[in-house]
Protein backbone atom coordinates (compact mmCIF):
# COMPACT_ATOMS: atom_id res chain seq x y z
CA UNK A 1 -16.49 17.80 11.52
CA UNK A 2 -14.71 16.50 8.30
CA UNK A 3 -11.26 15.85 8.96
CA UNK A 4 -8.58 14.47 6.23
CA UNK A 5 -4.92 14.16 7.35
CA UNK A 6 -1.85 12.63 5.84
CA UNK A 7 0.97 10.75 7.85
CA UNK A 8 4.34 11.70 5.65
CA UNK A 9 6.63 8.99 7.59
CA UNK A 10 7.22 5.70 9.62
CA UNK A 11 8.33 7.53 12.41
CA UNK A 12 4.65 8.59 13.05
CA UNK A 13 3.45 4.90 13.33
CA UNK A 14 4.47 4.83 16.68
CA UNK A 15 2.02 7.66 17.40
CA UNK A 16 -0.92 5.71 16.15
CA UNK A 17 -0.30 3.47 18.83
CA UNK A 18 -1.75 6.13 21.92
CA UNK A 19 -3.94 7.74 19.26
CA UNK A 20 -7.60 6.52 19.29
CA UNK A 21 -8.41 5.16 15.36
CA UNK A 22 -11.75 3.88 16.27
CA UNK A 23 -13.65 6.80 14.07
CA UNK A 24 -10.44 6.91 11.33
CA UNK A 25 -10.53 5.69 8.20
CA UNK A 26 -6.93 4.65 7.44
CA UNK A 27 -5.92 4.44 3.83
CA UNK A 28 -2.16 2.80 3.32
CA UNK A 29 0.15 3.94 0.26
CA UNK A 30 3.34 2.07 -0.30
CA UNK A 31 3.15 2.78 -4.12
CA UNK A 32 7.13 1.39 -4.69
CA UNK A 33 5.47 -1.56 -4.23
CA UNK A 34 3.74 -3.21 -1.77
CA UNK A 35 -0.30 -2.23 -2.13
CA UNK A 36 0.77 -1.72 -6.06
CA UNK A 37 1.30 -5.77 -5.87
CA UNK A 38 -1.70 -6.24 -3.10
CA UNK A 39 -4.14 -4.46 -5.75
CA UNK A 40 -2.62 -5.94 -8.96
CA UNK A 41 -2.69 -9.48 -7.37
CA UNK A 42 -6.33 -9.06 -6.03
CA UNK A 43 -7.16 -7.39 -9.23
CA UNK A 44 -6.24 -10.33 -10.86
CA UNK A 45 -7.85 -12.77 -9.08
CA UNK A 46 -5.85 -13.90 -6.22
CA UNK A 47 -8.53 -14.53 -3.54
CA UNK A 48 -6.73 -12.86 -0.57
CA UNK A 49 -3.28 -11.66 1.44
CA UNK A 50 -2.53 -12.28 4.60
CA UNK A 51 -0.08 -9.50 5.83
CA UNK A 52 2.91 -10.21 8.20
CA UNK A 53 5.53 -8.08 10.16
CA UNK A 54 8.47 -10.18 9.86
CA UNK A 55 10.04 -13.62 8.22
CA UNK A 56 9.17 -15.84 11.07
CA UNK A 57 5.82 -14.50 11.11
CA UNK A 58 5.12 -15.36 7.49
CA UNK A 59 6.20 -18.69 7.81
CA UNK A 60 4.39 -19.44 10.74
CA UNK A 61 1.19 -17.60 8.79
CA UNK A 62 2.44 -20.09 5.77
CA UNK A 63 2.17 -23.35 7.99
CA UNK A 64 -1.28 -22.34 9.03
CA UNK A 65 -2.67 -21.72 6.12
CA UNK A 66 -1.98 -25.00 4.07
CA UNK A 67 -1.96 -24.05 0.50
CA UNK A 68 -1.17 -20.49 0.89
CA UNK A 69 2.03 -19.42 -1.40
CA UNK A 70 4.73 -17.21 0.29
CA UNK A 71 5.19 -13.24 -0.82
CA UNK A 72 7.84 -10.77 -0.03
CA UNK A 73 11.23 -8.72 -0.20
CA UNK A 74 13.97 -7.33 1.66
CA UNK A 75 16.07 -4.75 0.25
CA UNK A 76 13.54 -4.89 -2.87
CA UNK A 77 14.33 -8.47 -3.68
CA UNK A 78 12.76 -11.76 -3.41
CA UNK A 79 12.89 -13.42 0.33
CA UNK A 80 15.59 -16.43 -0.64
CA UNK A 81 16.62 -19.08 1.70
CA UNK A 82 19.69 -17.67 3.25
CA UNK A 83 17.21 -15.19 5.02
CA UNK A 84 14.16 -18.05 5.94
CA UNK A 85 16.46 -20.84 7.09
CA UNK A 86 14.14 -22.83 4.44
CA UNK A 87 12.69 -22.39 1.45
CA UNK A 88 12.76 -19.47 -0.71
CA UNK A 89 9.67 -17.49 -1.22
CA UNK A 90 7.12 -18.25 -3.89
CA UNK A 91 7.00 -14.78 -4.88
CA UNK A 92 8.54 -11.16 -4.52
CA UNK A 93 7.17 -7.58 -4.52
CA UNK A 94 6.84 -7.19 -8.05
CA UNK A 95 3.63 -6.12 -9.16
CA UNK A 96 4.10 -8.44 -12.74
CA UNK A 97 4.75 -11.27 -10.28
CA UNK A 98 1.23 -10.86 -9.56
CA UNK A 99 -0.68 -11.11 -12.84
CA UNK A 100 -0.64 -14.46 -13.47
CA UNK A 101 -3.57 -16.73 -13.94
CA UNK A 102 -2.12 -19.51 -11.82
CA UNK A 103 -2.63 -17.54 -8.74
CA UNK A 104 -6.24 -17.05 -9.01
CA UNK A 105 -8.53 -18.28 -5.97
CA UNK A 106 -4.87 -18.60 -4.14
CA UNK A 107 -4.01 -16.97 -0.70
CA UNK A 108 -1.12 -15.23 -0.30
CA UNK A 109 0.96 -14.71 2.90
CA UNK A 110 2.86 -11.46 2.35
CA UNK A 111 5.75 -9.20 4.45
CA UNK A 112 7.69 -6.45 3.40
CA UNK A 113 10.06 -4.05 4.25
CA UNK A 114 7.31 -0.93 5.49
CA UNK A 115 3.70 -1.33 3.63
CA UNK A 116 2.76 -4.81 6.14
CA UNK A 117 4.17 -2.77 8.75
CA UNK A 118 2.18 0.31 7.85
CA UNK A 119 -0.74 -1.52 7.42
CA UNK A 120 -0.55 -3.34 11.29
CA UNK A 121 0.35 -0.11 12.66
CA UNK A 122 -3.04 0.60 11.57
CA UNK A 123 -5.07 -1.80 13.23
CA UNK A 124 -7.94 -0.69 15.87
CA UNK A 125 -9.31 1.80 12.67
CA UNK A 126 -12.97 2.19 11.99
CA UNK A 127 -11.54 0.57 8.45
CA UNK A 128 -7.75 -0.03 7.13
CA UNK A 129 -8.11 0.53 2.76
CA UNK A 130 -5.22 -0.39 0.73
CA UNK A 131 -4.27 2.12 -1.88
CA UNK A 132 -2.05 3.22 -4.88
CA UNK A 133 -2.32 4.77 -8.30
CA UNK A 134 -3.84 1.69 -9.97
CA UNK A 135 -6.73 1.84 -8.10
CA UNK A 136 -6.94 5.43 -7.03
CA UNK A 137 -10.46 6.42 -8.41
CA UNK A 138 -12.06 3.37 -7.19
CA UNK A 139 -10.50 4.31 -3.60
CA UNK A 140 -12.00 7.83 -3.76
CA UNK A 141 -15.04 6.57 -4.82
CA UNK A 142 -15.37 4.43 -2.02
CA UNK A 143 -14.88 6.82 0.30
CA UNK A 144 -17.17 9.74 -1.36
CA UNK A 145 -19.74 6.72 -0.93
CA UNK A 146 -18.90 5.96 2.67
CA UNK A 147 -18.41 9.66 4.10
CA UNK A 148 -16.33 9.13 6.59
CA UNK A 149 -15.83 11.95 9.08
CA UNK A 150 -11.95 11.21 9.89
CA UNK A 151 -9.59 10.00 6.78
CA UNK A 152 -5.78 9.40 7.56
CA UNK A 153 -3.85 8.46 4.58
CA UNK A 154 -0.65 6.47 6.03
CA UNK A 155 2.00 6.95 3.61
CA UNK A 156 4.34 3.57 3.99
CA UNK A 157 7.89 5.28 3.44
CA UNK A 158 11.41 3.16 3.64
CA UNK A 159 12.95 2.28 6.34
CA UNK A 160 11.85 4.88 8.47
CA UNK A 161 12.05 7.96 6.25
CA UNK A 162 9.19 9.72 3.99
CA UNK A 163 9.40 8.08 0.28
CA UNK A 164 8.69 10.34 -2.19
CA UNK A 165 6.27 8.23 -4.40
CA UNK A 166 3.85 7.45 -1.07
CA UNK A 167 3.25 11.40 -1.20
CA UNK A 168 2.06 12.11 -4.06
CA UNK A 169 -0.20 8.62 -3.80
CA UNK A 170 -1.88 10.27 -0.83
CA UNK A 171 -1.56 13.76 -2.70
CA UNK A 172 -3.44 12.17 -5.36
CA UNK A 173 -6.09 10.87 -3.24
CA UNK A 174 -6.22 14.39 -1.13
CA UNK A 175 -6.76 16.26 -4.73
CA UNK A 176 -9.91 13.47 -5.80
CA UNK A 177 -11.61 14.03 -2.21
CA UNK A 178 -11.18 17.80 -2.00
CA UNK A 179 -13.06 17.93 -5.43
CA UNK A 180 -15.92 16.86 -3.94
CA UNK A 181 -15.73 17.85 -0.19
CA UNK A 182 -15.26 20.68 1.46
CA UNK A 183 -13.13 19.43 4.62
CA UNK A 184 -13.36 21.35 7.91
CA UNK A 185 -9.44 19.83 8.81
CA UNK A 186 -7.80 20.01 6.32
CA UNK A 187 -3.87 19.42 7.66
CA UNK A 188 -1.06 21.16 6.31
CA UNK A 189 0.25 17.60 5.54
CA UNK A 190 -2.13 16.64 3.26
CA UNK A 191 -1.93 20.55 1.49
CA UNK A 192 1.87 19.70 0.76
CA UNK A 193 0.78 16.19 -0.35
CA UNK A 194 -1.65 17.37 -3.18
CA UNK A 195 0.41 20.56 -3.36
CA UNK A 196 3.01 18.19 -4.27
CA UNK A 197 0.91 15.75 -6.50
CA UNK A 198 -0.27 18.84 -8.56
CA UNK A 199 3.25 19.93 -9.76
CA UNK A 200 3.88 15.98 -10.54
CA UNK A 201 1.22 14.84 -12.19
CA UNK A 202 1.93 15.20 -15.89
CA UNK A 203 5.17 12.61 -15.78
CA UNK A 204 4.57 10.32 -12.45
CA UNK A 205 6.95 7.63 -14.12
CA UNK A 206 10.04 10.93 -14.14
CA UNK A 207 8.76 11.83 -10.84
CA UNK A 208 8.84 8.56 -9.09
CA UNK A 209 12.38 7.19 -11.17
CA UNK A 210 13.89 10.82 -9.15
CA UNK A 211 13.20 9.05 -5.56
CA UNK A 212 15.21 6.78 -3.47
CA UNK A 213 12.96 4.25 -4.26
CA UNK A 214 12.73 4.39 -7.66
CA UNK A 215 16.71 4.87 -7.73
CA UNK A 216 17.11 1.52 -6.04
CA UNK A 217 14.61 -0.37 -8.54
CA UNK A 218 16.07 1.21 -11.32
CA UNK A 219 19.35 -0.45 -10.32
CA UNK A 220 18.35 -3.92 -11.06
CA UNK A 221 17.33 -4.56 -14.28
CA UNK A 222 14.62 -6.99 -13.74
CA UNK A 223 12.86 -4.75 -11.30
CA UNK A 224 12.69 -1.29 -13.96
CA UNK A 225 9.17 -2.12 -15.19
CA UNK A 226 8.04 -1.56 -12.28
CA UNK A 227 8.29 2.00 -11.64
CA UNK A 228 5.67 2.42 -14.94
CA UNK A 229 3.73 -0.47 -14.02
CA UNK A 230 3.35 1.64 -10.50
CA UNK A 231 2.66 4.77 -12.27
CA UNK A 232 -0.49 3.78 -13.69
CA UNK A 233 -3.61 5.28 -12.52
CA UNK A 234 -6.91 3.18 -12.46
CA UNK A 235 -5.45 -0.27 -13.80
CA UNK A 236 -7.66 -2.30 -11.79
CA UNK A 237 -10.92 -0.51 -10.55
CA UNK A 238 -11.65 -1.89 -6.99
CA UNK A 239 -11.10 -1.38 -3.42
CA UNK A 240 -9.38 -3.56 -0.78
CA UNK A 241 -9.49 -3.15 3.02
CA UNK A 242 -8.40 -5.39 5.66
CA UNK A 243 -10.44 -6.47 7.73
CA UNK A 244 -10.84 -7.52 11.91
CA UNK A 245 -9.35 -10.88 11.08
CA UNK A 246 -5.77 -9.01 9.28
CA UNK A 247 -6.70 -10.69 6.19
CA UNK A 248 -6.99 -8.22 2.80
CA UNK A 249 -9.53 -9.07 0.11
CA UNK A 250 -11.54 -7.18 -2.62
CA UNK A 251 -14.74 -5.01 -0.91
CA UNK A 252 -17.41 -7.01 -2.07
C-alpha cells in the first residue's frame, strides 16, 4: 500500500524515535539553507558532508577526518571562535559559500541549527535523501525510479517550529509524485503541503522573503542572495542520500 506523508515540524522528530523507519523512505527539506548548501556544494564538486548535531561534535568529526574543512551556523551566521573555543569555521550556511572550485574532491564536516538534526533524527530509514528546490526533479525522479512503498518528507523547520519555506519544498515534491502515482495514504499533511505549494508557486522568492526565515536572512545584507539562490528549482540535477556510515554524497 503506497503511503506518502509529510512531517510539518521538529517537534515530530521525537516521534520518529518509537516509530519503525525500516520500510520509509525519508526525504529532508531545510530549504533556508542547509540541504540548499549540501546540494549546491555536492553539485559542485565537493566530494562529501559529514553531518553533526552539535559544535563539539563537528570538531571532534574535524580531528578525525584530517583534511576535512569545517561548515556551519548558528543564528544563520558563520560558527566563529567565541562559540568553538578555537578556530572559526571554514565555512557558513550559505549556499554561494559552496560554489567554489577550491572545494572540489574536499570533505566537509557540517552542523546546523535543525537540517543535521533533521537528518539524524532520521537514521534507522530504509534510505535518508537530501532535498530542496535545486534539485527537486532529480529527487522525484529518483524516487518514481525506486518505488518506494512508504515516503516521509521531514520538513527541517527552526528551532522547533514549522518554517514556512520547508512546506512548500515537500509540497513541491508531494505535487511531482502525485503526478505520477496514485497513493493509497495520502496524509492530510502532505494535501496542505502541495495545497500550499500550488497557491505559491508562481513567486517562491515573495513567498519564501514572507517567512521567519527569510525575514531573518533578509536582515543581513550579505546573506539576501540567498533567499533567490534557494528559490531555484533544478540548479543542480542529482540526488544525495546519506548513507549507514552518516556520511552524504552524490547517488552514484
Amino acid at each position: 500500500m503506497k503511503r506518502l506523508d509529510v512531517l510539518l515540524t521538529p517537534t515530530e522528530f521525537e516521534k520518529l524515535k518509537g516509530c519503525d523507519l525500516i520500510g520509509k523512505v525519508c526525504v529532508v527539506f531545510d530549504v533556508l539553507r542547509a540541504t540548499s548548501s549540501l546540494i549546491t556544494g555536492l553539485g559542485s564538486g565537493i566530494r562529501e558532508f559529514l553531518p553533526a548535531r552539535t559544535i563539539r561534535e563537528a570538531l571532534d568529526l574535524h580531528a578525525a577526518h584530517p583534511g576535512s574543512l569545517l561548515a556551519g551556523e548558528r543564528g544563520g551566521l558563520r560558527i566563529d571562535s567565541e562559540l568553538t573555543g578555537g578556530p572559526r569555521f571554514d565555512l557558513g550556511n550559505s549556499p554561494a559559500e559552496f560554489l567554489s572550485g577550491d572545494l572540489q574532491g574536499k570533505s566537509v564536516v557540517i552542523t546546523t541549527t535543525n537540517g543535521t538534526r533533521a537528518l539524524r533524527a532520521c537514521i534507522g530509514a530504509k534510505e535518508i535523501l537530501i532535498a530542496s528546490f535545486l534539485n527537486l526533479s532529480a529527487t522525484s525522479q529518483y524516487l518514481i525510479i525506486t518505488h518506494p512503498e512508504e515516503i516521509l518528507l521531514v520538513c527541517s523547520g527552526t528551532d522547533e517550529q514549522t518554517a514556512y519555506e520547508d512546506v512548500l519544498g515537500a509540497g513541491a515534491l508531494v505535487n511531482q509524485l502525485c503526478k505520477q502515482w496514485d497513493f493509497e495514504i495520502l496524509s492530510d499533511a502532505a494535501l496542505m503541503a502541495q495545497r500550499l505549494f500550488l497557491h505559491e508557486e508562481m513567486d517562491l522568492v515573495a513567498a519564501f522573503s514572507k517567512s521567519s526565515n527569510g525575514k531573518r536572512l533578509s536582515a543581513h545584507p550579505q546573506l539576501q542572495d540567498d533567499i533567490a539562490f534557494c528559490a531555484q528549482q533544478d540548479r543542480f540535477p542529482l540526488v544525495a542520500r546519506m548513507g549507514e556510515e552518516e556520511v552524504i554524497r552524490v547517488v552514484s
